[in-house]
C-alpha atoms as a PDB file:
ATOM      1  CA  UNK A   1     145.353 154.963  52.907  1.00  0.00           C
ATOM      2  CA  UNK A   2     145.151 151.468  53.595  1.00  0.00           C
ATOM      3  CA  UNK A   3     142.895 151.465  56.620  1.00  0.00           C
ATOM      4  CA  UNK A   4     140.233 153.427  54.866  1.00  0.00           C
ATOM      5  CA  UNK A   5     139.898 150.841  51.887  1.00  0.00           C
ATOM      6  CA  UNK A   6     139.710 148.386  54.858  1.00  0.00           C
ATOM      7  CA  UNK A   7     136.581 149.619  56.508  1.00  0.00           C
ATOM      8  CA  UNK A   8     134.957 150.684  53.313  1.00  0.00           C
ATOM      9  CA  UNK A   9     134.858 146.549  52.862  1.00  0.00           C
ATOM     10  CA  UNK A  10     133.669 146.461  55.884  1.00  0.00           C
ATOM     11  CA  UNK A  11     129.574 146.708  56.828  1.00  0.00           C
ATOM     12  CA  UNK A  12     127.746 146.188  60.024  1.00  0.00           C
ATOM     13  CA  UNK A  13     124.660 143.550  60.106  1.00  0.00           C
ATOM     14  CA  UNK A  14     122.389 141.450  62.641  1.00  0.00           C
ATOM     15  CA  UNK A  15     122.153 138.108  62.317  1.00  0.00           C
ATOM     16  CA  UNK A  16     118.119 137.377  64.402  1.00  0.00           C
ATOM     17  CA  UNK A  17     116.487 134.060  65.392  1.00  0.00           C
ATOM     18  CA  UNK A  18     113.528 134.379  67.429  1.00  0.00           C
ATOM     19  CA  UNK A  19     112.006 131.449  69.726  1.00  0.00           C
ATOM     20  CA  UNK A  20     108.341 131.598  71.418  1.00  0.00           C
ATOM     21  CA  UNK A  21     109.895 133.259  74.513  1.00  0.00           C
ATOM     22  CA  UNK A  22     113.190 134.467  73.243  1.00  0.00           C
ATOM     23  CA  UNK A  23     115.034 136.454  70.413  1.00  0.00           C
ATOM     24  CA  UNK A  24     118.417 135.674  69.957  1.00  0.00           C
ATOM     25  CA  UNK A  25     120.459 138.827  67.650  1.00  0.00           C
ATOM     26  CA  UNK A  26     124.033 138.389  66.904  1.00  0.00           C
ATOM     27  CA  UNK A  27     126.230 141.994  65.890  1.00  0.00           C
ATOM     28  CA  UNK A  28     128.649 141.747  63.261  1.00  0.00           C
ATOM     29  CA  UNK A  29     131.238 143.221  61.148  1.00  0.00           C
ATOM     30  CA  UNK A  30     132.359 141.426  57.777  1.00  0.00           C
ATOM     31  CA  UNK A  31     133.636 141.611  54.738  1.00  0.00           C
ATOM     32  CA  UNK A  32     130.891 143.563  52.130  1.00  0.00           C
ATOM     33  CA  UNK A  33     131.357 140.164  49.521  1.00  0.00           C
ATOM     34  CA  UNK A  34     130.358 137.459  52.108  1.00  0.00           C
ATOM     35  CA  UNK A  35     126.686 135.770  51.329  1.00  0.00           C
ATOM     36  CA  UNK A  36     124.136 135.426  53.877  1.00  0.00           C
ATOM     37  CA  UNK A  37     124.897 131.801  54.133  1.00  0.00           C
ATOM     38  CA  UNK A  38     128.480 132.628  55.287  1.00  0.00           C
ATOM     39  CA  UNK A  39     127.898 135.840  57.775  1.00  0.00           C
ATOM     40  CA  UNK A  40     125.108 133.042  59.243  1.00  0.00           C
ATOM     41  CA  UNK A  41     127.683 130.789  59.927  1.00  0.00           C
ATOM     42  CA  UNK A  42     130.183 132.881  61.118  1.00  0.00           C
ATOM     43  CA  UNK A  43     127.544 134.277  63.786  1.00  0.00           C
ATOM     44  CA  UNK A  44     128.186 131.212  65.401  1.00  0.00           C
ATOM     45  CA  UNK A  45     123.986 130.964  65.667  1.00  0.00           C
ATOM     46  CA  UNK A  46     124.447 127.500  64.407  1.00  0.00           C
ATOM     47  CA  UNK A  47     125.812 125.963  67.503  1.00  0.00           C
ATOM     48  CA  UNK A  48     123.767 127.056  69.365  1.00  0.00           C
ATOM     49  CA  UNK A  49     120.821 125.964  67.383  1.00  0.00           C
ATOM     50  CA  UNK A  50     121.559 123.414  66.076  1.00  0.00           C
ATOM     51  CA  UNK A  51     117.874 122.784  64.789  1.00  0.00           C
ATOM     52  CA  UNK A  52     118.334 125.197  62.377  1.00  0.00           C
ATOM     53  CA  UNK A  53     118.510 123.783  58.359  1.00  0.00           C
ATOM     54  CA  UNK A  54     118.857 125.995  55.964  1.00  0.00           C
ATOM     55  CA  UNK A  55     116.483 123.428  53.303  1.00  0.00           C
ATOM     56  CA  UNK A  56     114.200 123.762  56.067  1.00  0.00           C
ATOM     57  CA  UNK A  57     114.497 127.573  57.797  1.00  0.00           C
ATOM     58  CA  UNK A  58     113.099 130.502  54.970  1.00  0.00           C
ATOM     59  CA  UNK A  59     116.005 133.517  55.376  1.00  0.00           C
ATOM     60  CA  UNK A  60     115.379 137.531  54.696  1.00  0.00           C
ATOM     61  CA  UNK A  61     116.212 140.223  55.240  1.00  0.00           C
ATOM     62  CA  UNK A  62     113.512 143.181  56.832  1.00  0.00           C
ATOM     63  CA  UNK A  63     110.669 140.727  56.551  1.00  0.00           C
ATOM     64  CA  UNK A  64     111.963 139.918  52.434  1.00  0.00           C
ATOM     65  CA  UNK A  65     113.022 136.662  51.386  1.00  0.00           C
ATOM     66  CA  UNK A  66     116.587 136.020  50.493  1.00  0.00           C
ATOM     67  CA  UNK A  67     118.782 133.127  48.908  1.00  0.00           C
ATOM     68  CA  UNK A  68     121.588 131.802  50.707  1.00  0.00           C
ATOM     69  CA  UNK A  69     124.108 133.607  48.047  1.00  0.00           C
ATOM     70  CA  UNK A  70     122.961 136.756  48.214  1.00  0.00           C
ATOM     71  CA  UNK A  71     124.783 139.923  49.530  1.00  0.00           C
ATOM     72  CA  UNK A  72     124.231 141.798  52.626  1.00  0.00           C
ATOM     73  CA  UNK A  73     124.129 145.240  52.789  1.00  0.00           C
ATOM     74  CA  UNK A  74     125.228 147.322  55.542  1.00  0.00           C
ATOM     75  CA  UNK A  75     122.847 147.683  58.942  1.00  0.00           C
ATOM     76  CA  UNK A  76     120.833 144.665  56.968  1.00  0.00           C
ATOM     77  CA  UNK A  77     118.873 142.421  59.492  1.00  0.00           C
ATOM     78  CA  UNK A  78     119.173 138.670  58.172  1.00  0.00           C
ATOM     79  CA  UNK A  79     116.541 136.605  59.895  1.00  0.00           C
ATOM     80  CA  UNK A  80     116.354 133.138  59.977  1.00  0.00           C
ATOM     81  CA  UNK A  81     112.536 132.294  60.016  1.00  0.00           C
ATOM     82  CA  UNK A  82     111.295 128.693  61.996  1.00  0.00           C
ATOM     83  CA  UNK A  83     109.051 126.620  59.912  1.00  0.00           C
ATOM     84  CA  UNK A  84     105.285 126.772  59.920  1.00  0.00           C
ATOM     85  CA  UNK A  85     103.542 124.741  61.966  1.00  0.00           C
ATOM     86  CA  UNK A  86     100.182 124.579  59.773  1.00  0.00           C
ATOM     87  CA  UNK A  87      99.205 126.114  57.320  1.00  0.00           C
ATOM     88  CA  UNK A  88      97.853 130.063  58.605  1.00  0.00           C
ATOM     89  CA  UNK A  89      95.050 130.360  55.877  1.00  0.00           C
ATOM     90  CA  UNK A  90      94.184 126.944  57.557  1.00  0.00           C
ATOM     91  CA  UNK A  91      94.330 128.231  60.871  1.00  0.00           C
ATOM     92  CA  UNK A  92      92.079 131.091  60.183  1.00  0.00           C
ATOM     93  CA  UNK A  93      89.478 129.627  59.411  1.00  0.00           C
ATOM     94  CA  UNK A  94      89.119 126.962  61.961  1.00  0.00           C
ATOM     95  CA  UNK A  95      89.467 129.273  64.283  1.00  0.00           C
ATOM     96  CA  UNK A  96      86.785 131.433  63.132  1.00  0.00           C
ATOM     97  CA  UNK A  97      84.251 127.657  62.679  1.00  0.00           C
ATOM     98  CA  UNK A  98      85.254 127.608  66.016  1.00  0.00           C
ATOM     99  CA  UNK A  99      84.308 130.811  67.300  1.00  0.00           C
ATOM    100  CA  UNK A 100      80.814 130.504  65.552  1.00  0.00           C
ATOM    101  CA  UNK A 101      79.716 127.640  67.731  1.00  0.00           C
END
């Protein structure tokens, strides 16, 4: 009886940080009360990339925005999203002064 209160504690998620030319996606199984914050760190994604900040890196989950203490649920994909580089409403629209001339 145990065993099954065990893995009904237990859920399955992704932890994904994607690069220009590379996607990196950690598997895990934790505990159903960790936050993002913690199943992030316990992905180990952080040392490997080390540029990653959480004041500076948006997280979500399926494209949604999350806070650091919020709950995963199980199969959720957290993401770790790199900052913008400019502004893409910016962007836009000097590309398309661009392409007029």
């Amino acid at each position: 009886m145990d065993a099954v209160k065990i893995q009904v504690n237990i859920i399955n998620v992704e932890v994904v940080y994607a690069l220009p030319h590379e996607q990196q996606v950690f598997y895990l199984s934790v505990h159903k009360s960790m936050t993002i914050e913690n199943i992030i760190k316990q992905s180990g994604i952080l040392k490997l990339y080390p540029e990653i900040n959480f004041l500076k890196n948006k997280i979500g989950i399926f494209g949604r925005n999350v806070t650091l203490d919020s709950k995963a649920q199980n199969e959720d994909r957290i993401e770790i999203y790199r900052p913008l580089l400019g502004d893409p409403k910016e962007i836009r629209i000097k590309r398309i002064k661009q392409n007029r001339k």
